[in-house]
C-alpha atoms as a PDB file:
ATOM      1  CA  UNK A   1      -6.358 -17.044 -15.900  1.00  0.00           C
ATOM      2  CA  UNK A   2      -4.600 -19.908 -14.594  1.00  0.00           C
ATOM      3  CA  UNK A   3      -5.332 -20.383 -10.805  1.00  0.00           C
ATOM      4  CA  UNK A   4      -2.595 -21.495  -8.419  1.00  0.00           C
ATOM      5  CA  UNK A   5      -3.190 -25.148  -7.141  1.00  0.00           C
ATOM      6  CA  UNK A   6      -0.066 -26.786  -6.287  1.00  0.00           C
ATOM      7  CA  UNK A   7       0.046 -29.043  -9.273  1.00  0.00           C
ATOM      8  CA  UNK A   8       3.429 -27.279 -10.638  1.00  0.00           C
ATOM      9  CA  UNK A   9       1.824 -27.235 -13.780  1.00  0.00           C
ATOM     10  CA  UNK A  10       2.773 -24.310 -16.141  1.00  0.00           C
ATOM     11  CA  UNK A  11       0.172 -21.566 -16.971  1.00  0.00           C
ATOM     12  CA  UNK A  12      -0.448 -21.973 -20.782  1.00  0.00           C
ATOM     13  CA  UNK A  13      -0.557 -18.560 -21.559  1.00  0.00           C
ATOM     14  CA  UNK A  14       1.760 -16.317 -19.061  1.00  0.00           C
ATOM     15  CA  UNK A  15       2.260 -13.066 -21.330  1.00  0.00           C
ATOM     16  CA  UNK A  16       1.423 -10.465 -19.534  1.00  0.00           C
ATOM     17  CA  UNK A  17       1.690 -11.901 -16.349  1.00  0.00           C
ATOM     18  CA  UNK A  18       2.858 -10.397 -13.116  1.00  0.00           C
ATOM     19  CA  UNK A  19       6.206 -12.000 -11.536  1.00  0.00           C
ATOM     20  CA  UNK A  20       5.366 -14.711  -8.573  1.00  0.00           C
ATOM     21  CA  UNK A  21       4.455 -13.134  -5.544  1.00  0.00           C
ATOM     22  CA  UNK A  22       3.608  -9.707  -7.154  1.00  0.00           C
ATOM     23  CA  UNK A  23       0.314 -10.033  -6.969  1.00  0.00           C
ATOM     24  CA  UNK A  24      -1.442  -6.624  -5.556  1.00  0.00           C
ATOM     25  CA  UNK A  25      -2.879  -6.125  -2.100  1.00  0.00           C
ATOM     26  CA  UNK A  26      -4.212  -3.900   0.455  1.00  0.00           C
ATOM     27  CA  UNK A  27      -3.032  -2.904   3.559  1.00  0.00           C
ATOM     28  CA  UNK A  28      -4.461  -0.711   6.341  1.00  0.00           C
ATOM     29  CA  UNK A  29      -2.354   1.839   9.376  1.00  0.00           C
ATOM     30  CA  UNK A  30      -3.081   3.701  11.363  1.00  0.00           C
ATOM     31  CA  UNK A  31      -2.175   6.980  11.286  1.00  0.00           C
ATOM     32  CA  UNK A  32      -1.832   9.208  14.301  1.00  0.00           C
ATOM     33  CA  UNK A  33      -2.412  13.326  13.870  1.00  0.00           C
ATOM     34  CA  UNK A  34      -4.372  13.995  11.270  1.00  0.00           C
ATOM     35  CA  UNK A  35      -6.919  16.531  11.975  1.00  0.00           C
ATOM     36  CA  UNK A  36      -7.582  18.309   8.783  1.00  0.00           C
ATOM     37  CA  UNK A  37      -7.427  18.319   4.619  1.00  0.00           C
ATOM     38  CA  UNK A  38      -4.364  19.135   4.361  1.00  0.00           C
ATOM     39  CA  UNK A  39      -3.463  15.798   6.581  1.00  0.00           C
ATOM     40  CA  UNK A  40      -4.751  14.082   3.790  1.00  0.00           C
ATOM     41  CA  UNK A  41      -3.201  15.582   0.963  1.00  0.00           C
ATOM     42  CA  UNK A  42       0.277  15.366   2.897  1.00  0.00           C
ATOM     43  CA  UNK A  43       0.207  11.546   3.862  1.00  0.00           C
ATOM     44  CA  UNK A  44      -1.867  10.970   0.603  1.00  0.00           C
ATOM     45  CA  UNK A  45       1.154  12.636  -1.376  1.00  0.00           C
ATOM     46  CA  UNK A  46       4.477  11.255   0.558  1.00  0.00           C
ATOM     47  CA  UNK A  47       2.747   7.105   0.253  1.00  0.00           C
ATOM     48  CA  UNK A  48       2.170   7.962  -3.302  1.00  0.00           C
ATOM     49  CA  UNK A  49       5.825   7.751  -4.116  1.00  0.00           C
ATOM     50  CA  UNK A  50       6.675   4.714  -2.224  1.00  0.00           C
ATOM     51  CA  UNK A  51       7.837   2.113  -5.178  1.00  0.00           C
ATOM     52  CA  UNK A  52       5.111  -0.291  -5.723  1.00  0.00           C
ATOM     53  CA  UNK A  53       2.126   1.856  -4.346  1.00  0.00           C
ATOM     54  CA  UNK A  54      -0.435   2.234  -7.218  1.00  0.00           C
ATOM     55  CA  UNK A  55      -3.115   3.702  -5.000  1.00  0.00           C
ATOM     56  CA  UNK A  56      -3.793   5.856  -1.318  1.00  0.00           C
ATOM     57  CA  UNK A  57      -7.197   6.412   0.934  1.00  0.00           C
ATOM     58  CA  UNK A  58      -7.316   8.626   3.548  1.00  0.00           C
ATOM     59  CA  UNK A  59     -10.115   8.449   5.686  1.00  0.00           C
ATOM     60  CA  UNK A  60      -9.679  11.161   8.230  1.00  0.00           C
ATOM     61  CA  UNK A  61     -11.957  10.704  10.655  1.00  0.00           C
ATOM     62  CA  UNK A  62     -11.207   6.770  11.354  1.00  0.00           C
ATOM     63  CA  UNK A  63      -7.275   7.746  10.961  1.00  0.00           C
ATOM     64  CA  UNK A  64      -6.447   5.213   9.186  1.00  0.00           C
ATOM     65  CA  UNK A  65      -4.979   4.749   5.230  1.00  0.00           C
ATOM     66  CA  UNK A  66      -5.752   2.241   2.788  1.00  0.00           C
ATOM     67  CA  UNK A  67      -2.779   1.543   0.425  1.00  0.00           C
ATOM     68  CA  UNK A  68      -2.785  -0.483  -2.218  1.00  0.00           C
ATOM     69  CA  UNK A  69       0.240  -1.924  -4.744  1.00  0.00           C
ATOM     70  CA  UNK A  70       2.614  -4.645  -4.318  1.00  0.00           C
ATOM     71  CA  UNK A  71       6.809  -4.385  -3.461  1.00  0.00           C
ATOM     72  CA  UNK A  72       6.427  -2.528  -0.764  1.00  0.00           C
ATOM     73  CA  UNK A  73       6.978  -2.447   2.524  1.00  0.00           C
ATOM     74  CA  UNK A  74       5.406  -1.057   6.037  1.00  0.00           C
ATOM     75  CA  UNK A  75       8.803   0.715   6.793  1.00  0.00           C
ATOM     76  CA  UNK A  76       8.727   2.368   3.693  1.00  0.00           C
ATOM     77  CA  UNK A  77       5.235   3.475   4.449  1.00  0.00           C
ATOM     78  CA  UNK A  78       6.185   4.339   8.003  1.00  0.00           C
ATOM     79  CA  UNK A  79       8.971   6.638   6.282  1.00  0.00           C
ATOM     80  CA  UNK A  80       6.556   8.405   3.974  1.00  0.00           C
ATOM     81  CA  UNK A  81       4.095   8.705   6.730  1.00  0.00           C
ATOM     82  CA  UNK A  82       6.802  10.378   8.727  1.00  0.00           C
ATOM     83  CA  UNK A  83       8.413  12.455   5.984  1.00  0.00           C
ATOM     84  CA  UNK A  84       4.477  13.431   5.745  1.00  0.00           C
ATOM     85  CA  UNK A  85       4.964  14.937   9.634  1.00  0.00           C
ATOM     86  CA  UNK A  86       3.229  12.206  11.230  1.00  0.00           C
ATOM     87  CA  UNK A  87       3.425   8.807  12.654  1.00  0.00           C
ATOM     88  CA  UNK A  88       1.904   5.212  12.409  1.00  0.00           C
ATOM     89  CA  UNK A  89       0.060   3.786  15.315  1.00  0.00           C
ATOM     90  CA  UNK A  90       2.150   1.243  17.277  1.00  0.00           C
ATOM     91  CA  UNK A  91       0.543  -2.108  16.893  1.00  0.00           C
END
């Protein structure tokens, strides 16, 4: 795979390849008020269906949530965490 170096030389072989940009990453939050399993399989269930999210951690006792994907954005995962009943840690 072609390897981005500023040359603005065009990858020989593109098919296949994601958009510019759309390359996939992990973020961590926070999450404040999960005490139990079924914490887990709420917030783990609500960022799930944020577009672009291809894949959720929970780890309950650090509070915090790995997700993984590309497109999306953390007020979208603010809004599932919400919709989930609880909230993101400010900062």
């Amino acid at each position: 795979m072609c390897q981005p170096c500023g040359c603005d030389t065009a990858a020989a072989d593109t098919a296949g390849a994601e958009a510019p940009g759309a390359a996939e990453g992990v973020r961590v939050y926070t999450v404040e008020g999960m005490t139990c399993g079924h914490c887990v399989n709420s917030v783990s269930a609500e960022v799930g269906r944020v577009p672009g999210v291809t894949g959720v951690q929970v780890d309950l006792e650090a509070g915090r949530v790995s997700v993984s994907g590309s497109g999306f954005d953390d007020a979208a995962i603010g809004g599932a965490v919400r919709d989930a009943g609880y909230a993101l840690a400010a900062g």
